[in-house]
Structure formats: structure tokens, C-alpha cells
Protein backbone atom coordinates (compact mmCIF):
# COMPACT_ATOMS: atom_id res chain seq x y z
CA UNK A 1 -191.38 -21.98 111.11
CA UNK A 2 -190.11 -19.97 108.24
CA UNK A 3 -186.78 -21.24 108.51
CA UNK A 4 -188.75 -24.89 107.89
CA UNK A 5 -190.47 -23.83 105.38
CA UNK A 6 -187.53 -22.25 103.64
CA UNK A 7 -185.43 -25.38 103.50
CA UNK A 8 -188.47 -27.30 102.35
CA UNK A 9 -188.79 -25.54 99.84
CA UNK A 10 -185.05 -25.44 99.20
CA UNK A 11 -185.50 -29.29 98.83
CA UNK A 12 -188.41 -29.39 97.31
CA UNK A 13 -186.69 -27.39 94.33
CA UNK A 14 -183.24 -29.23 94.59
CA UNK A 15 -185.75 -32.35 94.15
CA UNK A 16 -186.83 -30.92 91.15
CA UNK A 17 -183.64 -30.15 89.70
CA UNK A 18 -182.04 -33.10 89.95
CA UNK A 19 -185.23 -34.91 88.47
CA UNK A 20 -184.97 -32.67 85.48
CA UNK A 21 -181.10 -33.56 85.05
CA UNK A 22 -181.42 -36.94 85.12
CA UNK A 23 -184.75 -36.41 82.46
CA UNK A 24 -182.10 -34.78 80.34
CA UNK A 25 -179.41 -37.56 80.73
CA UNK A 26 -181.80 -40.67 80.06
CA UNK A 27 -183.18 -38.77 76.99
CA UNK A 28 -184.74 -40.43 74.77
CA UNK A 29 -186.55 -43.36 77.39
CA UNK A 30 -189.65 -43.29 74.58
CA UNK A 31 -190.60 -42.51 71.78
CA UNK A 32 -190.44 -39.34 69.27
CA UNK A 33 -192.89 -37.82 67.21
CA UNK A 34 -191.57 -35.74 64.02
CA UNK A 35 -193.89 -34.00 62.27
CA UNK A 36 -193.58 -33.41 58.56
CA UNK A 37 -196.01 -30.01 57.83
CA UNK A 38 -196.50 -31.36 54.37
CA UNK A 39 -198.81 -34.36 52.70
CA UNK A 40 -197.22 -37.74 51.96
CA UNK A 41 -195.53 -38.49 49.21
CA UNK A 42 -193.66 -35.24 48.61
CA UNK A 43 -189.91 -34.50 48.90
CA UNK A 44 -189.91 -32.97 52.89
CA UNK A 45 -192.40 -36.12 53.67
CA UNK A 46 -189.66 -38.85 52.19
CA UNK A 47 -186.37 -36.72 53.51
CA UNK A 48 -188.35 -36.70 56.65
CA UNK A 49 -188.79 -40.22 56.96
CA UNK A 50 -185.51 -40.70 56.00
CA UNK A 51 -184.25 -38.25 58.90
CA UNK A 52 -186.37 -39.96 61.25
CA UNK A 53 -185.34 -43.56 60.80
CA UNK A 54 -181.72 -42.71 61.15
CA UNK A 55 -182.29 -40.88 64.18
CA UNK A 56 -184.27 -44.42 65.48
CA UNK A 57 -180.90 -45.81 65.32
CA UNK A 58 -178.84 -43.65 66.94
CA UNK A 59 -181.03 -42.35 69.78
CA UNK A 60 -182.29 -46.36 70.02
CA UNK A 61 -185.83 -45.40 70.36
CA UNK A 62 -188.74 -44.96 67.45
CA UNK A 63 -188.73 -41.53 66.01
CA UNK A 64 -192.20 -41.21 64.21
CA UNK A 65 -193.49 -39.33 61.09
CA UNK A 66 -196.75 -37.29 62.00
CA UNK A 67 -198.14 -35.28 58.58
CA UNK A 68 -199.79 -32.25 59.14
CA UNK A 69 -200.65 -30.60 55.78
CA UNK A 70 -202.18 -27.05 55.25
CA UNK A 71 -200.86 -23.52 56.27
CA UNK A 72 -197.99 -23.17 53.96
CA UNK A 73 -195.95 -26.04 56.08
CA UNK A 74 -196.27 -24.28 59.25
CA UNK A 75 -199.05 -26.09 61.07
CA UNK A 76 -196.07 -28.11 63.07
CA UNK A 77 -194.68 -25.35 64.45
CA UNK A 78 -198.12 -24.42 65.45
CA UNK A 79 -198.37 -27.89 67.31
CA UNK A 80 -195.61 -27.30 68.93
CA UNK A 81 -196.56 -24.27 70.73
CA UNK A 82 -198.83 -26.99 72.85
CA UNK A 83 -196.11 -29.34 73.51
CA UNK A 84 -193.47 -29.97 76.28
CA UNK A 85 -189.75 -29.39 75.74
CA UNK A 86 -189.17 -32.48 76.45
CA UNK A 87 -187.57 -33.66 73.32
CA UNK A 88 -190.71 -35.88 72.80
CA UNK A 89 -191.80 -33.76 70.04
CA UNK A 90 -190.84 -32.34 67.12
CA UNK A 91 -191.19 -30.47 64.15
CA UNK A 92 -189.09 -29.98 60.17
CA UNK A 93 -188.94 -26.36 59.45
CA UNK A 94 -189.51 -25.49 55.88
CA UNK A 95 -188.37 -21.66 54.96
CA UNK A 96 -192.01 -20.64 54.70
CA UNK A 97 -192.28 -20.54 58.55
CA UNK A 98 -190.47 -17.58 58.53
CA UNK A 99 -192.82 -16.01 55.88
CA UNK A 100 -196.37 -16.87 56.69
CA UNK A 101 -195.83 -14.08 59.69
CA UNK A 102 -196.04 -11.67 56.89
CA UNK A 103 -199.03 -12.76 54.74
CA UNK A 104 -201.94 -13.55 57.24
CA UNK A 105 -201.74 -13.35 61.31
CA UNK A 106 -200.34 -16.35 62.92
CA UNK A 107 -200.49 -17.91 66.89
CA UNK A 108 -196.58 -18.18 66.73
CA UNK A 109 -193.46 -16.45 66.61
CA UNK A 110 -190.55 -18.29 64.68
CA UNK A 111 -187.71 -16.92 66.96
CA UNK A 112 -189.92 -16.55 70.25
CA UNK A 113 -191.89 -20.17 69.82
CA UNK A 114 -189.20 -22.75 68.74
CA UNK A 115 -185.58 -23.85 69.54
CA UNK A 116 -183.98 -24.35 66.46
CA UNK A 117 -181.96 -27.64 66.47
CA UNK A 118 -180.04 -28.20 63.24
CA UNK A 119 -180.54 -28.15 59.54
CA UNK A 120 -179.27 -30.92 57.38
CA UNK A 121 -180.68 -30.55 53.75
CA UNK A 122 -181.68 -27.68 50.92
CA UNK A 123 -184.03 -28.36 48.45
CA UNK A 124 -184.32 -26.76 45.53
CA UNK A 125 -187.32 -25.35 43.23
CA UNK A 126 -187.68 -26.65 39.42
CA UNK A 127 -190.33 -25.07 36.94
CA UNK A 128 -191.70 -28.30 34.91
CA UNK A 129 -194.05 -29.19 32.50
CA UNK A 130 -195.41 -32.36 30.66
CA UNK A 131 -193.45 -34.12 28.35
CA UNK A 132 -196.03 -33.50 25.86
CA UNK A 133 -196.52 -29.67 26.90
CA UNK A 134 -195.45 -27.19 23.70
CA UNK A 135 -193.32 -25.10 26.15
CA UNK A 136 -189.50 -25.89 26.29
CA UNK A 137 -188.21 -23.23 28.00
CA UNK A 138 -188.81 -20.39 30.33
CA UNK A 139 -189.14 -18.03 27.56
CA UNK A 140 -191.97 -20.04 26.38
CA UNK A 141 -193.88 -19.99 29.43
CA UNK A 142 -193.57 -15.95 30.00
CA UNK A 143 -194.33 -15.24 26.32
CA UNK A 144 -197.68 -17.29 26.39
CA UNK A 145 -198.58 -14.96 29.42
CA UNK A 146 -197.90 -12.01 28.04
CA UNK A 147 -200.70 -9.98 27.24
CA UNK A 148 -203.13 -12.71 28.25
CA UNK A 149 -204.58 -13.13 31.62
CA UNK A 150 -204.88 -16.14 33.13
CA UNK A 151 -203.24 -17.98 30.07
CA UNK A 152 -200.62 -19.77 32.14
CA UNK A 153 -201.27 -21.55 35.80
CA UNK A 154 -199.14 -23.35 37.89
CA UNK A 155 -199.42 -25.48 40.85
CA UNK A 156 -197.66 -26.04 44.42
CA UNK A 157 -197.60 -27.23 47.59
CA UNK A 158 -199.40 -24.58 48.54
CA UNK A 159 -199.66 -21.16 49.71
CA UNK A 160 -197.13 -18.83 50.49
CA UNK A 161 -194.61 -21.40 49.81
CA UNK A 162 -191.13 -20.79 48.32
CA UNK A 163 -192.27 -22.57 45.05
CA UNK A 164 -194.83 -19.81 44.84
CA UNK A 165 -192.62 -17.42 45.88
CA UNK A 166 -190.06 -18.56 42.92
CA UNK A 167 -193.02 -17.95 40.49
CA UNK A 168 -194.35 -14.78 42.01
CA UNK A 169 -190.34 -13.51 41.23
CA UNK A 170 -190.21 -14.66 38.06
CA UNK A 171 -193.70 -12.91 37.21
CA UNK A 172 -192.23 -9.97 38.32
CA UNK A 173 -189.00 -10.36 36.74
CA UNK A 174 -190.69 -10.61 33.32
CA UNK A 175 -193.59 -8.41 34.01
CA UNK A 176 -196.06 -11.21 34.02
CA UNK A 177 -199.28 -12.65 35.59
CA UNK A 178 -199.94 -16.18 36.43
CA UNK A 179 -202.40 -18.67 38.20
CA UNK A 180 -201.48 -20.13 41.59
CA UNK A 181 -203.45 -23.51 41.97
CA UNK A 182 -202.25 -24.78 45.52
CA UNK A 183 -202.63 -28.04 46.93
CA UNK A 184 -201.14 -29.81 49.45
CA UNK A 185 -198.04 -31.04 48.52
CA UNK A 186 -195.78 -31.60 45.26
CA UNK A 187 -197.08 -35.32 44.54
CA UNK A 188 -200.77 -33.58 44.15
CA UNK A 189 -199.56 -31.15 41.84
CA UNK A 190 -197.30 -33.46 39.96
CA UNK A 191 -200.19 -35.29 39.87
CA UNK A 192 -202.57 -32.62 38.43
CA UNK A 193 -199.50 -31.96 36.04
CA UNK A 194 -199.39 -35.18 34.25
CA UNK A 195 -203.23 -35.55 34.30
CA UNK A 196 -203.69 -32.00 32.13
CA UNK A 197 -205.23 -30.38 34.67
CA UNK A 198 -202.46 -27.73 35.24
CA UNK A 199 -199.73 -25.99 32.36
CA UNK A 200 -197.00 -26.12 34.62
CA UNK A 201 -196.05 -26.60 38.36
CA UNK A 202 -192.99 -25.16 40.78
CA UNK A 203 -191.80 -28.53 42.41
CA UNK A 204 -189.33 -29.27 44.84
CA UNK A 205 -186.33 -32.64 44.06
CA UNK A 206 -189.04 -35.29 44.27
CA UNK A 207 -190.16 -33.94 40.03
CA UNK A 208 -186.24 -35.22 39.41
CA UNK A 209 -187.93 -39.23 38.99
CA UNK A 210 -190.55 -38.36 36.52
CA UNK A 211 -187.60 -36.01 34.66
CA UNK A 212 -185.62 -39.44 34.75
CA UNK A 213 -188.69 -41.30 33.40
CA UNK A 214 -189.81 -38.66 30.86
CA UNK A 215 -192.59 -37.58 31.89
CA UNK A 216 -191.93 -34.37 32.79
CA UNK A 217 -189.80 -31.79 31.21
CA UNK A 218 -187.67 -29.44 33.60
CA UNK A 219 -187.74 -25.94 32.33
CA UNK A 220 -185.45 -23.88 35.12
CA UNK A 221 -184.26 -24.22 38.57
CA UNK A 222 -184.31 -21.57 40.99
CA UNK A 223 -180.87 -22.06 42.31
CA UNK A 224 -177.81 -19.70 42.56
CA UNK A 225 -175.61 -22.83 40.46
CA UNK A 226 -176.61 -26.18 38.71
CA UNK A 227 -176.76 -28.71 41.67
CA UNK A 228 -175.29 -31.85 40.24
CA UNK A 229 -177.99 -33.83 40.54
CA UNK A 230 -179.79 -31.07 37.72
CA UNK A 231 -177.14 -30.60 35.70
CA UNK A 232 -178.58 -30.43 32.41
CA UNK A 233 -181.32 -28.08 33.85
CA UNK A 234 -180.53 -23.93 33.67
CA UNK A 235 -181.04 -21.59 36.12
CA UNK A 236 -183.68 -18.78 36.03
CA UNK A 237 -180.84 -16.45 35.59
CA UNK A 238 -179.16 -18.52 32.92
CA UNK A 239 -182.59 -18.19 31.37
CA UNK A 240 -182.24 -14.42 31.74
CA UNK A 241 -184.87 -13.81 35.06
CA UNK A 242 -183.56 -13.08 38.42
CA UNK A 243 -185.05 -15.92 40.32
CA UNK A 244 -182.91 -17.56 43.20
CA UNK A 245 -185.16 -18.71 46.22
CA UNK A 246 -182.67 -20.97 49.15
CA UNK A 247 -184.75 -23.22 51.11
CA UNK A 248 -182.92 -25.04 53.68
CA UNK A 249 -184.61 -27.54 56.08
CA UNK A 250 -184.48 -28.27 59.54
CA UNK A 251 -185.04 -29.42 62.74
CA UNK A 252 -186.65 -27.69 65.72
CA UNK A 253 -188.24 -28.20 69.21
CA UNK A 254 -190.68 -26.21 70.95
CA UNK A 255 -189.37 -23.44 73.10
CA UNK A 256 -187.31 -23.78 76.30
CA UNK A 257 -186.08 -27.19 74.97
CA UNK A 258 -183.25 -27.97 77.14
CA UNK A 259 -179.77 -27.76 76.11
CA UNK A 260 -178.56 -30.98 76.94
CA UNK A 261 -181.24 -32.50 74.30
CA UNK A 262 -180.69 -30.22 71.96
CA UNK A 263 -177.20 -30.83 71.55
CA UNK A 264 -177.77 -34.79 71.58
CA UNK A 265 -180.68 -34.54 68.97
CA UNK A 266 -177.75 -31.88 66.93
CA UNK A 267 -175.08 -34.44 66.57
CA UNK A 268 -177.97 -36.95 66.38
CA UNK A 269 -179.08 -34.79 62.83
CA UNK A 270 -175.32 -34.10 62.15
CA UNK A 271 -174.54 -38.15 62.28
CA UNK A 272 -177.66 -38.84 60.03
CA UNK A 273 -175.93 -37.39 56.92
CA UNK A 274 -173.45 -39.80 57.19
CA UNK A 275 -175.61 -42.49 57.58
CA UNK A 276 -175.60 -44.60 54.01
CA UNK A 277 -179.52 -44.99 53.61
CA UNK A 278 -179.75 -41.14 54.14
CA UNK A 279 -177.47 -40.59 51.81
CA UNK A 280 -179.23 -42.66 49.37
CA UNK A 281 -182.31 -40.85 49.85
CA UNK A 282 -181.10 -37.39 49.29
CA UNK A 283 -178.76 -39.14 46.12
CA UNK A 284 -182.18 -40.11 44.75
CA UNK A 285 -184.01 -37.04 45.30
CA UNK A 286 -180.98 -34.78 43.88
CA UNK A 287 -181.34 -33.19 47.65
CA UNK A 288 -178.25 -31.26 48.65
CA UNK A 289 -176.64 -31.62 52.28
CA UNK A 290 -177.10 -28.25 54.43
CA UNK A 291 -175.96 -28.80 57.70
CA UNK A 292 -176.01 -26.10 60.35
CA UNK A 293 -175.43 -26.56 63.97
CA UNK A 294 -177.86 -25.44 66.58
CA UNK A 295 -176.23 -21.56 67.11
CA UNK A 296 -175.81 -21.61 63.37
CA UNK A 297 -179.51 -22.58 62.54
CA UNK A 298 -180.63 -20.19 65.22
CA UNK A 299 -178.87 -17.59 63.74
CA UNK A 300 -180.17 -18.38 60.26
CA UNK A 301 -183.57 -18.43 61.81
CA UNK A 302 -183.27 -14.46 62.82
CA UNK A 303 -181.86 -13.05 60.05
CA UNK A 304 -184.20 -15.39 57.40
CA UNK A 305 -187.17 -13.78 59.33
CA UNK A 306 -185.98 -10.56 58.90
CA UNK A 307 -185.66 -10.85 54.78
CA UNK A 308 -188.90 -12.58 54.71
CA UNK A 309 -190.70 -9.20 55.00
CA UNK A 310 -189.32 -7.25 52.84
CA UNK A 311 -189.96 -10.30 50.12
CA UNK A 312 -193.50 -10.32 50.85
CA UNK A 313 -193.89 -6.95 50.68
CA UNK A 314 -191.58 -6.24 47.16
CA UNK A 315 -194.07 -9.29 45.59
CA UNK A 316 -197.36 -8.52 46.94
CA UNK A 317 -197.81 -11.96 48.43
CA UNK A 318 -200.19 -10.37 51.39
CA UNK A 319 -202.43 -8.36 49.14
């Protein structure tokens, strides 16, 4: 009787297995679901749907775009942690997923709750004003603080995001206060810019059209170089304030994701850069490439959650 039951089970699980493999192997048989943590409109919303549609064509089956605004771009990780590693669905993963740990308690764990996939762009973070604004350079914008609280605001995509960190760093740099007005995502605060309801905001590429039209003035750019697509724009440090703040973006998939999918949705992300209408999107958006494979990413991942605490701690973000 326990012999039966034994090879039953020994069936029953061999059943399993080879159900599971063959999941793996016919992956994708539906649809996707990506989800871009940010509001419409904004640089991560319009690389995302760039990302996604290329991926429609390779994998052969509709990759969606699912927004989910709020929580400092980390609410699709937190919809992941509900999902089945099944490759169905997905998540971008901005930097500040490794940083909102830090500043308020959180239902996830970036290393423990996600398989990291690839990453395939970096953005970058530009201080801008109005074209009509009387400040014209960084120097401008700290002296107007000094001494004066409250005298200079700026908005961003929201809290706890590198574009506040790159202004919390420059505050400190020059031994400054400003206003953070968040909202949810760079069109909003572009938005608020141009309609005078804000001094100055910390966007991400997507301010580099309304540079081009001149409406907006780029002050600094908190990169280590110039990316080419910014040329004519200086650093923080070229302005004299140690201000760099990387921000790659990538792909991920809740945890246990098998490793058959993950590789096929890697070379899937690592294709899409190649792909001419992604190309033309991140040409556009002065977006630079960042590829890194899954082990790479991963890695990444571990040591990026690491630094995020002592960042948070050195700027006071979690006070």
C-alpha cells in the first residue's frame, strides 16, 4: 500500500514537472502585463511603452502598459508580491525601489521579493526652470535660498525619488533649504512649472522637448559627464556642487520566476535596444542605453540596496 502510494505520488510529481517544463517552453501563450509605477506621460511611462511594444514583437504576444502611480515608483513591485512567476506579469524598476526601504516601512524586500531580469536604459536628472524665470544658473537658485526659508520650491515625481534625492544633495552641498512639492510624475510638475505654480522642478529626459521648444531653461544635470543628448547643459559639479545621482532602469519579475523565462524575456530586453523605434524613443528623450544582463542586474540590485541607506541616512530623507 505504501509502495502504491509512493509511486503515485512519484507520478503525480513527475506529472507536475513536466507540465511546468513545457509552461516554460511555450512561454509566452498570452498576454503580458508591464507595469510602469509612474503616471502617464512621463519619461519611464513613454520608455516603457516603448520597451513593451518591442517586446510584442519578439515574444509575438501583447505586452501591456499597466500605470500604477504613488509610493515613490514602487507600488509595482508591491503588485508583484501577489502575482505568479509565471512571466505573465511584470514590473520597471526605478532606483527608488531600493530606497523607499529606508524612509517609511514597506510589504517588500527588493532582493527577497523580485527576480531581477535586465536593465536597458539610465535616465538622467536636470534642474529646470521657465524660460521666463530670472534664475540662469545653479548659483542663482542656491543664492535666492540662502538665508530665506522657503524662498525656493521645486517639484517631482514624487517622494523619495532620485530627483528629490538630487535636490536634497545639492541643498546639502550648498548648505541650503528648499520646498519639495511632489506629484505624480514629471509631466505634472512640468506642468505646474510652466503654469507659475512652482520656481523650479528636478525632471527626468522627457524636460529635453520643452528645452528644444524654449520653454524651459535647463540649469544642471546630475550626471557624472554631459550625455550627448545635454550637451550644452553643465553638471552640478561643473557648477561647483557635488551632485551625481545614477538611475538605471529595469526589468523584473516577481520572485521564483523561472529561469528559462527569465533568460528569454533577458535577450527579449537585450534585442529591444536594437530595435529602430526603441532607439528612436530613447534618441528623442536624450535616454542613454544601460544594459545589464540578469546576474549583472541582480548584482546591481544588492549592492544599490546596500548604498541606499547610508544616502538616506547622510540626507535626512526619513526624518
Amino acid at each position: 500500500m505504501k509502495r502504491r502510494l509512493l509511486t503515485l505520488v512519484v507520478a503525480c510529481m513527475g506529472a507536475w514537472y513536466a507540465t511546468a517544463v513545457q509552461a516554460q517552453a511555450d512561454y509566452p501563450n498570452q498576454s503580458i502585463t508591464m507595469i510602469v509605477p509612474y503616471a502617464p506621460g512621463g519619461t519611464t511611462d513613454v520608455l516603457g511603452r516603448a520597451l513593451a511594444a518591442s517586446l510584442s514583437r519578439q515574444l509575438k504576444q501583447p505586452v501591456v502598459v499597466e500605470n500604477k502611480s504613488g509610493a515613490g515608483g514602487t507600488l509595482g513591485v508591491v503588485d508583484l508580491m501577489r502575482a505568479k512567476p509565471d512571466g505573465y506579469r511584470l514590473t520597471l524598476v526605478p532606483v527608488s525601489v531600493f530606497r523607499q526601504p529606508y524612509v517609511q516601512k514597506t510589504p517588500y524586500d527588493p532582493i527577497r521579493d523580485l527576480t531581477y531580469i535586465a536593465s536597458f536604459t539610465a535616465y538622467d536628472f536636470i534642474l529646470a526652470v521657465a524660460a521666463d524665470s530670472p534664475f540662469k544658473s545653479v548659483k542663482d537658485v542656491v543664492e535666492h535660498a540662502r538665508g530665506r526659508k522657503d524662498a525656493v520650491d521645486y517639484g517631482t515625481p514624487g517622494k523619495f525619488t532620485g530627483n528629490q534625492v538630487a535636490m536634497a544633495l545639492l541643498a546639502k552641498a550648498a548648505g541650503v533649504s528648499f520646498v519639495h512639492v511632489p506629484f505624480k510624475g514629471d509631466s505634472e510638475s512640468t506642468a505646474a512649472l510652466l503654469g507659475g505654480h512652482v520656481k523650479t522642478i528636478v525632471s527626468t529626459n522627457g524636460v529635453l522637448s520643452f528645452m528644444e521648444s524654449g520653454k524651459v531653461r535647463a540649469l544642471a544635470i546630475a550626471a557624472d559627464q554631459r550625455p550627448p543628448a545635454f550637451a550644452g547643459v553643465p553638471t552640478f559639479r561643473e557648477a561647483g556642487y557635488d551632485v551625481v545621482v545614477p538611475s538605471p532602469l529595469g526589468l523584473a519579475g516577481p520572485k521564483g520566476l523561472p529561469s528559462a523565462i527569465v533568460q528569454k524575456l533577458d535577450a527579449a530586453v537585450k534585442a529591444a535596444l536594437d530595435d529602430p523605434d526603441m532607439q528612436r524613443v530613447i534618441k528623442t528623450y536624450g535616454v542613454r542605453t544601460d544594459y545589464r544582463d540578469h546576474q549583472a542586474y541582480a548584482e546591481f540590485a544588492r549592492r544599490n540596496f546596500e548604498a541606499e541607506k547610508s544616502i538616506v541616512q547622510s540626507l535626512g530623507l526619513n526624518d
